[in-house]
C-alpha atoms as a PDB file:
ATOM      1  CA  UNK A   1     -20.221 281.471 -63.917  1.00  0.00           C
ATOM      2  CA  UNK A   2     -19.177 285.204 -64.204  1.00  0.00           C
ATOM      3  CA  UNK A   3     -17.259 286.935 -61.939  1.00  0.00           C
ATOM      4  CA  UNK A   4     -18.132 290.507 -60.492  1.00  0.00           C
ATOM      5  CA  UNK A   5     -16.088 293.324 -59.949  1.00  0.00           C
ATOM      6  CA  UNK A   6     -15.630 295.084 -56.824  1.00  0.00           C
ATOM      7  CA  UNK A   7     -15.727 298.298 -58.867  1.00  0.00           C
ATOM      8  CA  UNK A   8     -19.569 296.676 -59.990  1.00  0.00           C
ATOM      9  CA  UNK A   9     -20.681 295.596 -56.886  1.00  0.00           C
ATOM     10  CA  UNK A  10     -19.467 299.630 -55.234  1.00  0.00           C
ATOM     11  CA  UNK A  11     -21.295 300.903 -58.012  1.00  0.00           C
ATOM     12  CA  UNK A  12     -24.967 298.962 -57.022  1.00  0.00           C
ATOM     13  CA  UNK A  13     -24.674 299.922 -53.935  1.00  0.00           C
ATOM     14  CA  UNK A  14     -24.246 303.536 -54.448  1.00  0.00           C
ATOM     15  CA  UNK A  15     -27.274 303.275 -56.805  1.00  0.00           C
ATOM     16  CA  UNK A  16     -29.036 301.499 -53.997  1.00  0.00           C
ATOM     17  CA  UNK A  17     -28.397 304.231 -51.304  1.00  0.00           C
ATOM     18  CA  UNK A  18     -29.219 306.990 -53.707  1.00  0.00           C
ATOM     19  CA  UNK A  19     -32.522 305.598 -54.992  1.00  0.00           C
ATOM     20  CA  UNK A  20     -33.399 304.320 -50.892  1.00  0.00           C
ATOM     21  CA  UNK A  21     -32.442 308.246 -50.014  1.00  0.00           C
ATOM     22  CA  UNK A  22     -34.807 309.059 -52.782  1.00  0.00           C
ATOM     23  CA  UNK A  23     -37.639 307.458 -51.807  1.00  0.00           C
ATOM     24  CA  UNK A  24     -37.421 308.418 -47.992  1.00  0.00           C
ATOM     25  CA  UNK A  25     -37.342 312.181 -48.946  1.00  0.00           C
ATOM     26  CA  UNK A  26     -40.519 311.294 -51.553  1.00  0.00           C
ATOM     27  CA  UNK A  27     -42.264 309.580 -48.401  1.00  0.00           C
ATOM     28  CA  UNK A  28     -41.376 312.559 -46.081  1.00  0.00           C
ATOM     29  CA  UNK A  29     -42.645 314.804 -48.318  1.00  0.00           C
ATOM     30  CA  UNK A  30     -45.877 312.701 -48.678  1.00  0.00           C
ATOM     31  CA  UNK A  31     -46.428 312.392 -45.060  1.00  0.00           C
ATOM     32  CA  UNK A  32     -46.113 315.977 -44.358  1.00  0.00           C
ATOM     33  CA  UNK A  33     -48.576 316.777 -46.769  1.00  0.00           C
ATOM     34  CA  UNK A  34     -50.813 314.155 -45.218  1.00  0.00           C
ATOM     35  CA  UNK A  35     -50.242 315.195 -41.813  1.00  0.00           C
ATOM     36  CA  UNK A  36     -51.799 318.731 -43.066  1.00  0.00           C
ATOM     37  CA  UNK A  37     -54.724 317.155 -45.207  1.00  0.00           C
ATOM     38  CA  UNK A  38     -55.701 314.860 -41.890  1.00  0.00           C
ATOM     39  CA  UNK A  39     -55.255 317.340 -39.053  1.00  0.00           C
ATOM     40  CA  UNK A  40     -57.476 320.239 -40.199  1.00  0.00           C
ATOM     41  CA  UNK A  41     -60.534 318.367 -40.501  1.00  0.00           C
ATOM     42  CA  UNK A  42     -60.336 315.765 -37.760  1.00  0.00           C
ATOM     43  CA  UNK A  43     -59.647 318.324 -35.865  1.00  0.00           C
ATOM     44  CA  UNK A  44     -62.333 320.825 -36.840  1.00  0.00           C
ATOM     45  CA  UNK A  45     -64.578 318.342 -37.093  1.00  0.00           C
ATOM     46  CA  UNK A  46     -64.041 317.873 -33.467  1.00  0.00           C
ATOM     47  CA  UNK A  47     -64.533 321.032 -32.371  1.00  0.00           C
ATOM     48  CA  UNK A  48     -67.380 321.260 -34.358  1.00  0.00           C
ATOM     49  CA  UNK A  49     -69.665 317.933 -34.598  1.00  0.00           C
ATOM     50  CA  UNK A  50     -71.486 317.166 -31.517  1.00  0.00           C
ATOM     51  CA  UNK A  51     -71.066 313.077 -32.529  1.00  0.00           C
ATOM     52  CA  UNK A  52     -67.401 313.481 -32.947  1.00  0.00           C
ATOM     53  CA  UNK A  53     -66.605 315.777 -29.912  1.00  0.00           C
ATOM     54  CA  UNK A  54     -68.599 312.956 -27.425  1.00  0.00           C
ATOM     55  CA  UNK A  55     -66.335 310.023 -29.505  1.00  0.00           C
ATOM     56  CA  UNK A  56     -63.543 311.397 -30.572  1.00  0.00           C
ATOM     57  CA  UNK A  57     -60.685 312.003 -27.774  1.00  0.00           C
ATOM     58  CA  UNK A  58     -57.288 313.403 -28.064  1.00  0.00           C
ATOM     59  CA  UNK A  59     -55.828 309.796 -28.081  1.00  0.00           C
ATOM     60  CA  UNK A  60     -58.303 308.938 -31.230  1.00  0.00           C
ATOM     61  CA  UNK A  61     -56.960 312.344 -33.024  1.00  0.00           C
ATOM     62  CA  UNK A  62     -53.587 311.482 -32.864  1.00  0.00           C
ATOM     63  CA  UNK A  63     -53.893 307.978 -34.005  1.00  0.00           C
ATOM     64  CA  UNK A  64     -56.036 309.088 -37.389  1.00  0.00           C
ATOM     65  CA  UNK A  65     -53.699 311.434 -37.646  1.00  0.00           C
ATOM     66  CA  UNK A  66     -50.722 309.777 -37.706  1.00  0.00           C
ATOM     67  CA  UNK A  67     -51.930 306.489 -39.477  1.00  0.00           C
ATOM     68  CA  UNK A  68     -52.625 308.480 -42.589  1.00  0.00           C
ATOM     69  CA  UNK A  69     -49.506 310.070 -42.283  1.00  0.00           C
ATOM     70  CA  UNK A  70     -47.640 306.538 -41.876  1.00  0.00           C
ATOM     71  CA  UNK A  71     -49.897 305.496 -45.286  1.00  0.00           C
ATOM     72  CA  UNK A  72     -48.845 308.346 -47.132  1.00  0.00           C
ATOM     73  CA  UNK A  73     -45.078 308.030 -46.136  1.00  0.00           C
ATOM     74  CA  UNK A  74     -44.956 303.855 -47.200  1.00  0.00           C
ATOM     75  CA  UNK A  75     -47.401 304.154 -50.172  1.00  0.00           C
ATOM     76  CA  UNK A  76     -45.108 307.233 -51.888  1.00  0.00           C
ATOM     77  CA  UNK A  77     -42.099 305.330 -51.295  1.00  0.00           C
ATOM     78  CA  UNK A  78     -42.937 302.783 -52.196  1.00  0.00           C
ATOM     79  CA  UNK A  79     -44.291 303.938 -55.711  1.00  0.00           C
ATOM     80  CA  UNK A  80     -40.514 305.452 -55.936  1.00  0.00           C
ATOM     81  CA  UNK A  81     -38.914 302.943 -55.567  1.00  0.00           C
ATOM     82  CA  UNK A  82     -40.768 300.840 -57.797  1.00  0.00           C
ATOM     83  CA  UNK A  83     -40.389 303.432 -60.705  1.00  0.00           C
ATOM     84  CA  UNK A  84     -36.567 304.107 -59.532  1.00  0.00           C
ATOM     85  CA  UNK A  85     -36.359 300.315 -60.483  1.00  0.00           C
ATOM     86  CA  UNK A  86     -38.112 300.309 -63.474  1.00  0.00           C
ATOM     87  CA  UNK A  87     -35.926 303.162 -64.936  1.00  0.00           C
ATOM     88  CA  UNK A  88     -32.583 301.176 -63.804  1.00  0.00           C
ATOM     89  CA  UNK A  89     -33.658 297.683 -65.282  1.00  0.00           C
ATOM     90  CA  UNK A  90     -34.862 299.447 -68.677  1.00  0.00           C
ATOM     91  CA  UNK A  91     -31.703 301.344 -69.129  1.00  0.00           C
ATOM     92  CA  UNK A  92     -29.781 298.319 -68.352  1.00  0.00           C
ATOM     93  CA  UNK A  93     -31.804 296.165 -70.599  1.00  0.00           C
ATOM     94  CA  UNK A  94     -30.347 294.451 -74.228  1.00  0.00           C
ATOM     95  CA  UNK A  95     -31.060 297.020 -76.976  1.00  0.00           C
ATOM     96  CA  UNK A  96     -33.362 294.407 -78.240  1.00  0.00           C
ATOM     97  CA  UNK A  97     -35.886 294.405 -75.412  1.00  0.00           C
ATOM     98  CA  UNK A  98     -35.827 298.325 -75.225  1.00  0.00           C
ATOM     99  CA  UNK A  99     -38.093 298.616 -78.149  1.00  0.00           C
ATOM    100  CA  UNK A 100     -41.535 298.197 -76.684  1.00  0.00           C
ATOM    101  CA  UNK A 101     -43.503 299.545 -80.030  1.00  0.00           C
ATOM    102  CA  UNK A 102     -46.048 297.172 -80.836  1.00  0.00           C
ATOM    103  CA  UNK A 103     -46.240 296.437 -84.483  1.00  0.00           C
ATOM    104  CA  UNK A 104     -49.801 294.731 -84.778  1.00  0.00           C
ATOM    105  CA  UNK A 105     -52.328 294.573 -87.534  1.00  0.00           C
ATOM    106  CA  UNK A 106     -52.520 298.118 -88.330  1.00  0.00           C
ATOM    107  CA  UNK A 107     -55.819 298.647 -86.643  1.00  0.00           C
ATOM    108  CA  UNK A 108     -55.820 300.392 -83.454  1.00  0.00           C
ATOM    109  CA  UNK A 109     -59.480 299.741 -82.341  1.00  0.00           C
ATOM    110  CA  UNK A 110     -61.524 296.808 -82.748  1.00  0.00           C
ATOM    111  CA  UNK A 111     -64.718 297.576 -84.979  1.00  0.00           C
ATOM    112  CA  UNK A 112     -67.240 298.422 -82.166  1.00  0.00           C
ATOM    113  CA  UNK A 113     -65.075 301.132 -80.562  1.00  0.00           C
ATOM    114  CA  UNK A 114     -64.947 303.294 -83.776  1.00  0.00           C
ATOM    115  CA  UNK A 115     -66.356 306.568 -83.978  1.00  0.00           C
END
């Protein structure tokens, strides 16, 4: 069994706040941006369409509204995080796993997929 350092385990965790403060600010952005896209037309749409001015109330609005926005604020975290991750575990990976080249047969199509 290894021992870790305390100097090791300070140093994860500051890499774990930064990349967490990373992705919050990526899935702010996001949900601004979504807030925008989803607001103009649900809202002009009930101003405009008969259907949707009769169904849609201001209760309705808010909630299509704001569920895209909560979407767009997990799903672009999320996909930070996950790439935040896969930068840190390749640049802390053996110098023989960090070659990914694939050295195959030579022949980068199969037969039926040439021009």
């Amino acid at each position: 069994m290894s021992t870790v350092s305390r100097a090791s385990l300070d140093q994860k965790l500051a890499l774990a706040k930064r990349c967490s403060r990373e992705a919050t600010l990526a899935g702010a952005k996001a949900a601004a941006v979504a807030t925008i896209a989803s607001a103009i037309p649900t809202l002009a749409s009930v101003r405009m369409l008969p259907w949707a001015k009769a169904n849609i109330n201001p209760t309705g609005q808010a909630l299509i509204i704001s569920t895209v926005a909560g979407m767009a604020y997990f799903i672009a975290a999320d996909k930070k995080i996950l790439s935040l991750a896969r930068r840190h575990s390749f640049e802390n990976a053996p110098e023989h796993l960090k070659n990914t080249s694939f050295q195959g047969t030579g022949r980068p199509h199969p037969a039926f997929f040439r021009p």
